[in-house]
Structure formats: structure tokens, C-alpha cells
C-alpha atoms as a PDB file:
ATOM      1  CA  UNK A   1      78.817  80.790 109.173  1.00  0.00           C
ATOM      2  CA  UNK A   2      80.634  81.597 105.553  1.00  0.00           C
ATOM      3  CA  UNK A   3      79.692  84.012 104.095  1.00  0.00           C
ATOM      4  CA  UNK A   4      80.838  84.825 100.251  1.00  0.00           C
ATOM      5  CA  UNK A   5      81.307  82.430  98.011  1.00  0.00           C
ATOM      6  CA  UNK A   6      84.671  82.176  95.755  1.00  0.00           C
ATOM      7  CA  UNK A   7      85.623  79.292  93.336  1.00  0.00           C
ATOM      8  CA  UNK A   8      89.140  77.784  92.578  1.00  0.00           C
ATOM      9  CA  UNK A   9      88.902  75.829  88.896  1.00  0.00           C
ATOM     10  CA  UNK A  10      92.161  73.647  88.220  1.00  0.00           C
ATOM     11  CA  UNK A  11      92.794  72.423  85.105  1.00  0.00           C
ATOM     12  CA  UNK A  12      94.662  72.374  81.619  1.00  0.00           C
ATOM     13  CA  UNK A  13      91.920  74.345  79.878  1.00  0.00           C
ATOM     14  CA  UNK A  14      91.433  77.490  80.356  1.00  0.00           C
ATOM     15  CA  UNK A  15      87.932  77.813  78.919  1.00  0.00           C
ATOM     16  CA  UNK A  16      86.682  75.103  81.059  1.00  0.00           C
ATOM     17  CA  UNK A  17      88.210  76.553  84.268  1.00  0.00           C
ATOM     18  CA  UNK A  18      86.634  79.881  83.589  1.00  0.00           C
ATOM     19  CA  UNK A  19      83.104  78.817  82.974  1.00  0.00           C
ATOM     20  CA  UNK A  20      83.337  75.997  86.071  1.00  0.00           C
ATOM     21  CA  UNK A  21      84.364  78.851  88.348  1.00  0.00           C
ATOM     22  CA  UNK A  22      82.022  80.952  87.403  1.00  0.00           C
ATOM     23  CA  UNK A  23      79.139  78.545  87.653  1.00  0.00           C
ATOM     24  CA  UNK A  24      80.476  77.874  90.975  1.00  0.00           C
ATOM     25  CA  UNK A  25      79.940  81.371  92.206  1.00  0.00           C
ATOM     26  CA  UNK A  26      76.417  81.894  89.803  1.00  0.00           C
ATOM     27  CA  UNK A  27      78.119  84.827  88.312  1.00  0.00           C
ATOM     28  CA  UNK A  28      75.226  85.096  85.900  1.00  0.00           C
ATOM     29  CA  UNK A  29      73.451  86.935  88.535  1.00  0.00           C
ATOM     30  CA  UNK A  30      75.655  89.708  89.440  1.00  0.00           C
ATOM     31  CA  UNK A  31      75.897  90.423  85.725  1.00  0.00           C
ATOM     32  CA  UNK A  32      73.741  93.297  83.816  1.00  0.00           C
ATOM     33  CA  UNK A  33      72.961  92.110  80.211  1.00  0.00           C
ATOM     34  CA  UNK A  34      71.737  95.276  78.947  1.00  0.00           C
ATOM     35  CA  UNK A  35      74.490  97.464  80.597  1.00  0.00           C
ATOM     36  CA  UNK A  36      77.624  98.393  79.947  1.00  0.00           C
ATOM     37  CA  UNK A  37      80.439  95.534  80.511  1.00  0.00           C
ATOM     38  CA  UNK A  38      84.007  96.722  80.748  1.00  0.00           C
ATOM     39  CA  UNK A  39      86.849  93.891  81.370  1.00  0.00           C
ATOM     40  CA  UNK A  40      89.758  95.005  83.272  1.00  0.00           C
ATOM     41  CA  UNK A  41      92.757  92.693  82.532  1.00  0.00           C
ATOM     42  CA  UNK A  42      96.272  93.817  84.173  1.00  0.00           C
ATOM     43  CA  UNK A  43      98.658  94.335  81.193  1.00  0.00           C
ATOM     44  CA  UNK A  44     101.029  96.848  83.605  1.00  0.00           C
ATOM     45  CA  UNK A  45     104.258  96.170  81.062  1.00  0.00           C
ATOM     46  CA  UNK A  46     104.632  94.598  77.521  1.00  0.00           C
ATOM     47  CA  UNK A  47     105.228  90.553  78.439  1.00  0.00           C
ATOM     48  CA  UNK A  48     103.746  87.399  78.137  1.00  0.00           C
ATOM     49  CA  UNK A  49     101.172  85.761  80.198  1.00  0.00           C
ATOM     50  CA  UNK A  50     103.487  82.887  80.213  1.00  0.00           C
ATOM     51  CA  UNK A  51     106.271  85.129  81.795  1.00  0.00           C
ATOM     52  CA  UNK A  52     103.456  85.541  85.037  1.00  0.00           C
ATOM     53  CA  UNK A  53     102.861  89.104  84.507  1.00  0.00           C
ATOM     54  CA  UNK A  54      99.814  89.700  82.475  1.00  0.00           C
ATOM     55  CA  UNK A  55      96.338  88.357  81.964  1.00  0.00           C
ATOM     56  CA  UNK A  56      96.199  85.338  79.360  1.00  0.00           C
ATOM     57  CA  UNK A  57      94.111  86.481  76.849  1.00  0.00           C
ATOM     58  CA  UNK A  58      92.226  83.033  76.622  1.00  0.00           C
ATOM     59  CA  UNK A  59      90.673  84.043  79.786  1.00  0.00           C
ATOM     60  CA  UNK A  60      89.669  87.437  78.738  1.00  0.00           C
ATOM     61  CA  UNK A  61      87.994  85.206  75.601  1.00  0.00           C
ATOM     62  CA  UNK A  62      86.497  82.897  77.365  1.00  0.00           C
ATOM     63  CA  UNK A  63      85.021  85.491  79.371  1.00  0.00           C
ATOM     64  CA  UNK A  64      83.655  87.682  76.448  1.00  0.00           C
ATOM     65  CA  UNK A  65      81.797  84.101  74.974  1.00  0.00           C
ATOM     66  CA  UNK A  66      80.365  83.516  78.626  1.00  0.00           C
ATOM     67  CA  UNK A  67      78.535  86.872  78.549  1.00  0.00           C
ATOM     68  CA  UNK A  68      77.969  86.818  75.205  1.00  0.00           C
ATOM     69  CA  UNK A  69      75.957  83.894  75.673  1.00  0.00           C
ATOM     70  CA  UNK A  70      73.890  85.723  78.024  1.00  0.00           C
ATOM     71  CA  UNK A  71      72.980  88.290  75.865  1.00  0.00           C
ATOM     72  CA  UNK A  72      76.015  90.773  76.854  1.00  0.00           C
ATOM     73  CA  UNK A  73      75.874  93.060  73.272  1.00  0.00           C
ATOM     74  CA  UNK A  74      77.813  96.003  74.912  1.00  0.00           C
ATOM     75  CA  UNK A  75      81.350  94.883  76.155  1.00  0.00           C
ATOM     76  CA  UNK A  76      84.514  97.118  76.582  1.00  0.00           C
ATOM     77  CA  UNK A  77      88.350  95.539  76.857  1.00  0.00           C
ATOM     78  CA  UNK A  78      89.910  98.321  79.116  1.00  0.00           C
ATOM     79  CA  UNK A  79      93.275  98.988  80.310  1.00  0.00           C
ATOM     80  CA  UNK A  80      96.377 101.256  80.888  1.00  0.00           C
ATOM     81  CA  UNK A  81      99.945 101.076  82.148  1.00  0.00           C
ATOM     82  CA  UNK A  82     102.448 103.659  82.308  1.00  0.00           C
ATOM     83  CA  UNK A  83     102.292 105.308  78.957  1.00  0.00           C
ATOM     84  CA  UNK A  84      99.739 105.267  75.874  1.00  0.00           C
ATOM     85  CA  UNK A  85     102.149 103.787  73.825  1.00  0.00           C
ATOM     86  CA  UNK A  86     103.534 101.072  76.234  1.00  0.00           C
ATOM     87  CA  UNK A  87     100.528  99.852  76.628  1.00  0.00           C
ATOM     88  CA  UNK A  88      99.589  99.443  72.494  1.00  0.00           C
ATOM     89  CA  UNK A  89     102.640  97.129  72.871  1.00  0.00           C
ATOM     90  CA  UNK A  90     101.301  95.558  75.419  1.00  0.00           C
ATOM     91  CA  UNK A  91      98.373  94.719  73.604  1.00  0.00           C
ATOM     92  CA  UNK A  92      99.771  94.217  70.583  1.00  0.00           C
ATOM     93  CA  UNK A  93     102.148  91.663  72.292  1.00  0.00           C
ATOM     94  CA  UNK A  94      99.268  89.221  73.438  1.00  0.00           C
ATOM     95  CA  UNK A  95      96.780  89.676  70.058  1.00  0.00           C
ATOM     96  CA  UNK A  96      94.584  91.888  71.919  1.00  0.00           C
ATOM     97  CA  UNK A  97      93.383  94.046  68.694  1.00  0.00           C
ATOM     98  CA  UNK A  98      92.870  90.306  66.432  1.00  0.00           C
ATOM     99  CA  UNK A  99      90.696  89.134  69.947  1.00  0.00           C
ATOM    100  CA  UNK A 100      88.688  91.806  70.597  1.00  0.00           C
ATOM    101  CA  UNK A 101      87.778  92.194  66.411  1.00  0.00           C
ATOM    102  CA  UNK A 102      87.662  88.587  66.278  1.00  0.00           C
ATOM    103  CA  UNK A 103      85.011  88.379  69.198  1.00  0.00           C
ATOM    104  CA  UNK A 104      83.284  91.373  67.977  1.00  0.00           C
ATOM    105  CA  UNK A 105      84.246  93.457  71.148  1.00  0.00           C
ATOM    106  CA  UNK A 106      86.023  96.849  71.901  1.00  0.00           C
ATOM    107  CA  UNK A 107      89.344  97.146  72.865  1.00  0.00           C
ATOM    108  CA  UNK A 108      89.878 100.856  74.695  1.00  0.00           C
ATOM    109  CA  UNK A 109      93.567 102.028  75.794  1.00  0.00           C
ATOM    110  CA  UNK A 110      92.382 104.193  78.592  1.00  0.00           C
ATOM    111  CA  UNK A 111      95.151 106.845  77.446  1.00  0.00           C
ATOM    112  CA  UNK A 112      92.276 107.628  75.177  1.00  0.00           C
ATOM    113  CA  UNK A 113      89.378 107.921  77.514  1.00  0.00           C
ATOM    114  CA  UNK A 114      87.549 110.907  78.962  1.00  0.00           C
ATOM    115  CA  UNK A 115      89.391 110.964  83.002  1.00  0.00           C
ATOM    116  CA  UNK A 116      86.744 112.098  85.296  1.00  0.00           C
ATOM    117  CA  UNK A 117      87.648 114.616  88.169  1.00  0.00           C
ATOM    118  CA  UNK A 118      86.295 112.669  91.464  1.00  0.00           C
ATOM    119  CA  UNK A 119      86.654 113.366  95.171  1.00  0.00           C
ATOM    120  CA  UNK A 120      86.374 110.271  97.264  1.00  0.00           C
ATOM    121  CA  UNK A 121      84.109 110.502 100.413  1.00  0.00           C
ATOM    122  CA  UNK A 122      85.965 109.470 103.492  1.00  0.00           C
ATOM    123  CA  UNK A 123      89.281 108.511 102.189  1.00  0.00           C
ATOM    124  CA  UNK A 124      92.403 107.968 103.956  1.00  0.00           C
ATOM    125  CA  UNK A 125      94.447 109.577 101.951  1.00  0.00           C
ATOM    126  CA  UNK A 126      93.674 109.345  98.017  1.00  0.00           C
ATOM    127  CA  UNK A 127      90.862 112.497  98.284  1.00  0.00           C
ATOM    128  CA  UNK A 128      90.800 113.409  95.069  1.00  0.00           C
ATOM    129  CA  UNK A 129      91.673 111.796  91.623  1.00  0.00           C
ATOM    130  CA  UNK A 130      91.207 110.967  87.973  1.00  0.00           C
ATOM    131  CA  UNK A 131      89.278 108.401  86.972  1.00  0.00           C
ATOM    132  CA  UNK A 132      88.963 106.542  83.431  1.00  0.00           C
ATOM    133  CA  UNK A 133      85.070 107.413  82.453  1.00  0.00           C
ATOM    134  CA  UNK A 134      84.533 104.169  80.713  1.00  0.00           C
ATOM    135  CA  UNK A 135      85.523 102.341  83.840  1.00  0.00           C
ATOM    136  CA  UNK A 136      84.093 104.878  86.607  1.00  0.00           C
ATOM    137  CA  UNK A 137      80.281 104.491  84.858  1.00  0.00           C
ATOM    138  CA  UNK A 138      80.416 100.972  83.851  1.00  0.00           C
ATOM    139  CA  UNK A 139      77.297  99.176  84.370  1.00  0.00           C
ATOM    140  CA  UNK A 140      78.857  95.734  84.788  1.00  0.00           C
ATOM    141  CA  UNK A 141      82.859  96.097  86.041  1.00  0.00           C
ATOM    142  CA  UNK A 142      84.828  93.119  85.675  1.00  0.00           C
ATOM    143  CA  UNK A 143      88.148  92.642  86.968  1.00  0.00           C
ATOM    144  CA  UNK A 144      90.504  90.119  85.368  1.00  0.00           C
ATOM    145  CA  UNK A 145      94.119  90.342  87.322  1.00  0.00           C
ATOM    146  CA  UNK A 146      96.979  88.060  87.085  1.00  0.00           C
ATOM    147  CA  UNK A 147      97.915  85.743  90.662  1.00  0.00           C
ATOM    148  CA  UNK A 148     101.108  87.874  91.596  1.00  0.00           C
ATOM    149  CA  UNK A 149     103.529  89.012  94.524  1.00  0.00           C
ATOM    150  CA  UNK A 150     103.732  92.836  94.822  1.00  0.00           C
ATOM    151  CA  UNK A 151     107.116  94.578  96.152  1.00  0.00           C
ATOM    152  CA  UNK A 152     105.069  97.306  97.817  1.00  0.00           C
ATOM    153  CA  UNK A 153     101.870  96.005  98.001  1.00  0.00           C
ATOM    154  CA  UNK A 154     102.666  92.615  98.884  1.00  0.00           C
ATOM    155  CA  UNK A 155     100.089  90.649  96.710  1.00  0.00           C
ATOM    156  CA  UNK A 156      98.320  92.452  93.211  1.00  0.00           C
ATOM    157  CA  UNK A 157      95.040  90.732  92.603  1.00  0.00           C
ATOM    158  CA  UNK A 158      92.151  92.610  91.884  1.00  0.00           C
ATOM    159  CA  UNK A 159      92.103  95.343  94.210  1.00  0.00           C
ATOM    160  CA  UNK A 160      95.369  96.259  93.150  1.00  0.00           C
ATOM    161  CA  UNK A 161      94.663  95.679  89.739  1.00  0.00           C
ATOM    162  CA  UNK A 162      92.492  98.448  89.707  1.00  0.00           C
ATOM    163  CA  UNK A 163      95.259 101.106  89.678  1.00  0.00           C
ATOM    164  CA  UNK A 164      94.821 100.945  85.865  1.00  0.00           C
ATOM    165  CA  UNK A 165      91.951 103.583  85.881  1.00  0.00           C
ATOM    166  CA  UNK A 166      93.931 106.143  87.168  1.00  0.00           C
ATOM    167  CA  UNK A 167      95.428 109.017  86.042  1.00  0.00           C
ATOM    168  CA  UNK A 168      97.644 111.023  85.360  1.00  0.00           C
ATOM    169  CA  UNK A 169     100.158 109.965  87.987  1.00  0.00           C
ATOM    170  CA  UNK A 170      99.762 106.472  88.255  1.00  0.00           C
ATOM    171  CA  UNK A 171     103.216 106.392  90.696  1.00  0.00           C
ATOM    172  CA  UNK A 172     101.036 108.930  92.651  1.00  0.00           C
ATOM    173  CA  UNK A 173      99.287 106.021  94.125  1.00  0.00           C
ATOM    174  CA  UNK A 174     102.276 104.386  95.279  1.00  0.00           C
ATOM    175  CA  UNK A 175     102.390 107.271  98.649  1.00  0.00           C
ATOM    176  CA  UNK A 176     100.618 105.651 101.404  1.00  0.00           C
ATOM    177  CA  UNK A 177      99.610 102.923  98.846  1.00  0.00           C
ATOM    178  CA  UNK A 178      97.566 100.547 101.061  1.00  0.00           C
ATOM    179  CA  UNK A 179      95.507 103.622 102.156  1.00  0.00           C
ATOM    180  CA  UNK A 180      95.186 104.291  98.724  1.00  0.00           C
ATOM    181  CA  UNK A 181      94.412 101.269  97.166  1.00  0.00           C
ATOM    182  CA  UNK A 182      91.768 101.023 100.093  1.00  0.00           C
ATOM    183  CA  UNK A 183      90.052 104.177  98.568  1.00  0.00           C
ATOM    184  CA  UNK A 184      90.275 103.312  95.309  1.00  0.00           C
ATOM    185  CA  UNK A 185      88.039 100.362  96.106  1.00  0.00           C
ATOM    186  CA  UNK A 186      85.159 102.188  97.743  1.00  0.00           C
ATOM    187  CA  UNK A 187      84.606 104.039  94.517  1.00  0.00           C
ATOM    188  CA  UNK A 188      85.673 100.868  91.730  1.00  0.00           C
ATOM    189  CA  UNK A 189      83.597  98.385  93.083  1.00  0.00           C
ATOM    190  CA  UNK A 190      83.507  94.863  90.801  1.00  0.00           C
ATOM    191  CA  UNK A 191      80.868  92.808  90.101  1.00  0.00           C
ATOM    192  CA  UNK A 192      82.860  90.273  89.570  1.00  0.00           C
ATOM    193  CA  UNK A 193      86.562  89.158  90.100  1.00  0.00           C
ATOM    194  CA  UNK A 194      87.977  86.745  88.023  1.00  0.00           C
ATOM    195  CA  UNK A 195      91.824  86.136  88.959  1.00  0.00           C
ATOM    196  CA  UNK A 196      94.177  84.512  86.444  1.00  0.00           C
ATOM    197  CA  UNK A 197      96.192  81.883  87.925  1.00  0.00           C
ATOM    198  CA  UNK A 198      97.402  79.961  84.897  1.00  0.00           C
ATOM    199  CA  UNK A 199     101.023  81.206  85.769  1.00  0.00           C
ATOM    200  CA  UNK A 200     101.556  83.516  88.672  1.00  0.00           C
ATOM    201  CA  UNK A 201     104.718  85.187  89.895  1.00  0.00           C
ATOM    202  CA  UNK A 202     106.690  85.148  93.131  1.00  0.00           C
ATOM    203  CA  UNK A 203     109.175  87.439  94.064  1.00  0.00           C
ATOM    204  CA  UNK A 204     107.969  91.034  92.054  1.00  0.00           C
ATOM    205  CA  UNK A 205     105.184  92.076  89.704  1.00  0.00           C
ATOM    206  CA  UNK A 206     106.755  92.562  86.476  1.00  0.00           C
ATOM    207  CA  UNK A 207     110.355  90.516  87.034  1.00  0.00           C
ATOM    208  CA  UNK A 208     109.761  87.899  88.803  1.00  0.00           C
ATOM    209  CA  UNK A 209     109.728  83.937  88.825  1.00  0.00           C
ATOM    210  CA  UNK A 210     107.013  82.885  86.721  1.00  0.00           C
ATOM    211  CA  UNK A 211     105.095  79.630  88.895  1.00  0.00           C
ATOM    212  CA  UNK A 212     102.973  77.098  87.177  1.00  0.00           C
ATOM    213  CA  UNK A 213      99.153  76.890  88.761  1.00  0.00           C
ATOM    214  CA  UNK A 214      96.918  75.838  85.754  1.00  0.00           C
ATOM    215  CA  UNK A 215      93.824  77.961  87.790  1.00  0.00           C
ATOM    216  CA  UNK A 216      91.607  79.978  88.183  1.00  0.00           C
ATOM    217  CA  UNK A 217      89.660  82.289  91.389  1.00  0.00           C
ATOM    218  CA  UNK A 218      86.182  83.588  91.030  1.00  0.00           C
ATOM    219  CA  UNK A 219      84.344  85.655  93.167  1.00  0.00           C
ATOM    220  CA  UNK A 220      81.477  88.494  93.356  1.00  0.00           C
ATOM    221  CA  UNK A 221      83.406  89.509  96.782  1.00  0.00           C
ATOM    222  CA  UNK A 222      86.558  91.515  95.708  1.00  0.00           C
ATOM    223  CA  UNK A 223      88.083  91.157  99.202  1.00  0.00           C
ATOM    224  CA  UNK A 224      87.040  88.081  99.853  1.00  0.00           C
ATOM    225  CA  UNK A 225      88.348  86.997  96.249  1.00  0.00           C
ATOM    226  CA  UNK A 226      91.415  88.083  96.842  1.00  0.00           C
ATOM    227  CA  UNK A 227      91.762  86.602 100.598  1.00  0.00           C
ATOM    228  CA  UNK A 228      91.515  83.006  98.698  1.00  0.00           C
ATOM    229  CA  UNK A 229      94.182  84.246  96.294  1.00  0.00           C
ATOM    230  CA  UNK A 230      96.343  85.318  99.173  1.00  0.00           C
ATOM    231  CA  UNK A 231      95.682  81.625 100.574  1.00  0.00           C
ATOM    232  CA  UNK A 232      96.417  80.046  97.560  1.00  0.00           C
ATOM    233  CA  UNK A 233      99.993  82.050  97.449  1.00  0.00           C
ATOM    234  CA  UNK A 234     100.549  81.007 100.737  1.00  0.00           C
ATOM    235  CA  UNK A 235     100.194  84.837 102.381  1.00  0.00           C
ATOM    236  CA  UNK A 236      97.824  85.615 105.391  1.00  0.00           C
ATOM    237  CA  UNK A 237      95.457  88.233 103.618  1.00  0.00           C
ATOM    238  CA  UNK A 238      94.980  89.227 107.021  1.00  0.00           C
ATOM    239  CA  UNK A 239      98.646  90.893 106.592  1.00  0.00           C
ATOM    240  CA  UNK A 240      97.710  92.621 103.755  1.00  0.00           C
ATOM    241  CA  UNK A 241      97.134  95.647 105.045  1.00  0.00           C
ATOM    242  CA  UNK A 242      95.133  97.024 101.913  1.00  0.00           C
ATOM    243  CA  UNK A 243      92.703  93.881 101.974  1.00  0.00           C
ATOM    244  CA  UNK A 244      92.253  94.520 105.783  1.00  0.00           C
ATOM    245  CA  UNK A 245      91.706  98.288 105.228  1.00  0.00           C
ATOM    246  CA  UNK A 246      88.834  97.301 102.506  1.00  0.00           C
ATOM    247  CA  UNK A 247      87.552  94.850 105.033  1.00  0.00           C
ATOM    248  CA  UNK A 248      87.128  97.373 107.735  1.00  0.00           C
ATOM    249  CA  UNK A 249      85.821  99.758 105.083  1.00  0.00           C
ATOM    250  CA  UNK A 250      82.882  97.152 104.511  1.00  0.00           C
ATOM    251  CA  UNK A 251      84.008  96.314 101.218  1.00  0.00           C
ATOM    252  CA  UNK A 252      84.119  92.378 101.530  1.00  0.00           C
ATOM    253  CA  UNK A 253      85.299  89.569 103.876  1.00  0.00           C
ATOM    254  CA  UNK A 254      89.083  88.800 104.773  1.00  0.00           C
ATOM    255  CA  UNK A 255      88.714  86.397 107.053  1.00  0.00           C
ATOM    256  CA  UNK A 256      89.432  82.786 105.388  1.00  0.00           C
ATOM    257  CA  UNK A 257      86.865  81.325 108.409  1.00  0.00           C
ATOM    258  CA  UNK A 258      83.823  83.295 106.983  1.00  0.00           C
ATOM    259  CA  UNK A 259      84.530  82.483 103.063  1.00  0.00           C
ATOM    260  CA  UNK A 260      83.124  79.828 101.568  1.00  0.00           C
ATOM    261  CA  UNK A 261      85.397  77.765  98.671  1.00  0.00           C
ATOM    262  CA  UNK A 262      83.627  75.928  96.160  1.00  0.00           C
ATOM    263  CA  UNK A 263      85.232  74.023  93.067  1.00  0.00           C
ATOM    264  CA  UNK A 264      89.454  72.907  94.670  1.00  0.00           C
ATOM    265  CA  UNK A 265      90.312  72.794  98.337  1.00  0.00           C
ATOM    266  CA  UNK A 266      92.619  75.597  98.942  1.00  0.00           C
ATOM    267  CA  UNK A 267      94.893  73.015 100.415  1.00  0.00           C
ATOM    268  CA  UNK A 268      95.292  71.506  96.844  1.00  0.00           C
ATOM    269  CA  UNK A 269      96.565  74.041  95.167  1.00  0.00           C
ATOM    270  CA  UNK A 270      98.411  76.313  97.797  1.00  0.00           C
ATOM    271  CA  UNK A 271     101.963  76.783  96.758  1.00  0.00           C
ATOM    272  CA  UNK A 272     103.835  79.581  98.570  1.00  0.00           C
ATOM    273  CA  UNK A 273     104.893  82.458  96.922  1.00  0.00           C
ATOM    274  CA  UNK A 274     108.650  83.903  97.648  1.00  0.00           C
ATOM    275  CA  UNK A 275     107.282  87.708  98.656  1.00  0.00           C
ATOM    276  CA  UNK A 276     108.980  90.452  96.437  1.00  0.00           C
ATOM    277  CA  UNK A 277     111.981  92.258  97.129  1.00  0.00           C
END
């Protein structure tokens, strides 16, 4: 019998694929209107959504006017790359600062954030590490990744996008970084995934072949959200060994026989990625 629910959207607008998807997957429930709501974007280098490398910014707005129509009052843009100041260009690159002023929102460069000292019960390798405050204690987590092939970790969707909250040694993560990314998800756990999948990229993260989708995946299962992005990039998220280790860790369902897909058939929109070199 399925089990989670995730939603594929697939359209020209993304506004309307946003808010389909996330009727699809009654988002509204797994969100806290009086808490703390911090949006996690991937903006890992300075280039254009359009490029397939970051997160469009008119589904990080579209977002922010969903919740604010539920009453959201307390919502946090927040995100970091390599560097403080790579990732002000990064912002600056895709209007961030005019969106989140515009949409009466914060915009926090997690350079600039308190990093909390945390051990991580039971890991398999990533025992202890820094995590962004704002993003460790928010009330409402949100993760908005881009539809991508990975070079090391063959696919970065949301699990992968959460790398961002780390510090100081972000490349730290990259030793054993299945294991890793693994226990980085028992302690950032989502309420909701919301994958970008206007343009994707095949063949590497930040330099790779941009691919044309017009979607988007929803999903209050990380794992599970993921597995259907895996699908959708034609990948066995079976074979992902990070999605498998967060599966076994009871973090959410791999297998594509136990998740139900609301919204497109998987089948409709699969186009298979070239894997990164």
C-alpha cells in the first residue's frame, strides 16, 4: 500500500505549479503559522537558475505568498555556499535582497548566523558538527533545492541540499559523504520539500548541461521526495546510497512501489539525466 504522498506540477508558470503541488500533498498541514519558517534554497555558486544550478527565485516567491496567506508573519530566506562573500553574489545575482524586501521577508547569509556546536546521536560518521542556529531551531524548515546530478553524490535534491547549514568546513562533508549526508538528515529534518525542476542539470552540480523540465516535486517525505526526483532524472534512488542510508535510518520511503504520485505520471516527465563526471 503507498505510503507518502509527493506531487509533480508541470507547467509554464511557476506560481501555479507551486501552489498545485502543494495542494496536492496538503502542505498546509505540516506547516506551523505561528513558528518560525526558514526557506532553504540551494544557491552553492553565483549563476542563474536558468543555467540549472540554483533555485529560481519565483519559486522561493511563490512560496513566501503561499504561507503568507496562511498567516506565516515570521519567515527567514537562509543560505550559504563556500564563502560569505560568494554567496552575497549569489544573491545579489538572482534579486534576492529586492525579493525578500519586496515580500516583506528576511534574507539571512548564514556566514552571519550564530553556528551551534551539536553531536549527532548514532551517526555513521559525521559525530560532531556546526550547525547554522537559525536553521537547527526552526519551527517550520523548508527545503527548496534545484533537480540536479551530483559528481559525488550522484543526485543533490533536498537531502543534499542541506549541506548549506554547515560549518566551517563545508568540504569536510565531502569524507564518507553518503554517511554523512545520512546524518545530517536525522538532525535537519524538513517539513516540507519543495524541489525546483524548472531547469535541472545533468552531468555536474555547478557546470553542467542545463535540461528544460518546466516542474515542480512536492513532498512532506524528504526521502521519499527525493526518490520521485531520482525517478524523474531517470536514476534508481535505490542506488543512491545516501537516500537508502536515510531510508534504513527511518527517515522516509525509497521505494518508488510504496510512494504515492499525485498531480503528473512520473512516466510523463522522466527524462534521463547524463550522471556527473
Amino acid at each position: 500500500m503507498p505510503g507518502p504522498v509527493v506531487a509533480i506540477t508541470h507547467g509554464p508558470d511557476p506560481e501555479t505549479l507551486v501552489r498545485d503541488a502543494l495542494e496536492l500533498v496538503d502542505a498546509q498541514a505540516a506547516i506551523k503559522r505561528e513558528g518560525r519558517v526558514v526557506l532553504k534554497p540551494n544557491y552553492v555558486e553565483p549563476r542563474s537558475p536558468a543555467d540549472g544550478v540554483t533555485t529560481d527565485p519565483r519559486i522561493i516567491a511563490a512560496l513566501v505568498r503561499w504561507l503568507k496567506g496562511l498567516g506565516c508573519r515570521h519567515i527567514t530566506i537562509a543560505e550559504s555556499n563556500w564563502s560569505r562573500a560568494n554567496t552575497e553574489r549569489a544573491f545579489e545575482l538572482v534579486g534576492l535582497p529586492a525579493l525578500a524586501s519586496d515580500l516583506g521577508v528576511r534574507l539571512l547569509n548564514l556566514f552571519d548566523d550564530e553556528h551551534v556546536p551539536l553531536e549527532i546521536p548514532g551517526a555513521l560518521s559525521l559525530h560532531r558538527v556546526r550547525i547554522a542556529r537559525t536553521v537547527l531551531e526552526a519551527d517550520c524548515l523548508v527545503n527548496l533545492p534545484k533537480l540536479k546530478r551530483h559528481c559525488l553524490a550522484d543526485v543533490t535534491l533536498g537531502i543534499k541540499n542541506l549541506m548549506g547549514a554547515v560549518f566551517p568546513e563545508k568540504s569536510a562533508m565531502h569524507r564518507d559523504l553518503h554517511q554523512r549526508l545520512r546524518d545530517l538528515a536525522t538532525v535537519l529534518r524538513p517539513a516540507l520539500t519543495v524541489v525546483d525542476g524548472i531547469v535541472g542539470s545533468e552531468r555536474h552540480e555547478t557546470a553542467g548541461t542545463p535540461v528544460r523540465m518546466d516542474l515542480v516535486i512536492a513532498g512532506l517525505d524528504p526521502v521519499a521526495t527525493d526518490a520521485v526526483g531520482c525517478l524523474v532524472m531517470g536514476v534508481d534512488p535505490g542506488e543512491v546510497e545516501h537516500l537508502r542510508l536515510a531510508a534504513e535510518a527511518g527517515l522516509g520511503e525509497v521505494r518508488p512501489e510504496r510512494i504515492a504520485v499525485r498531480g503528473v505520471p512520473v512516466a510523463r516527465v522522466r527524462r534521463p539525466f547524463l550522471p556527473a563526471r
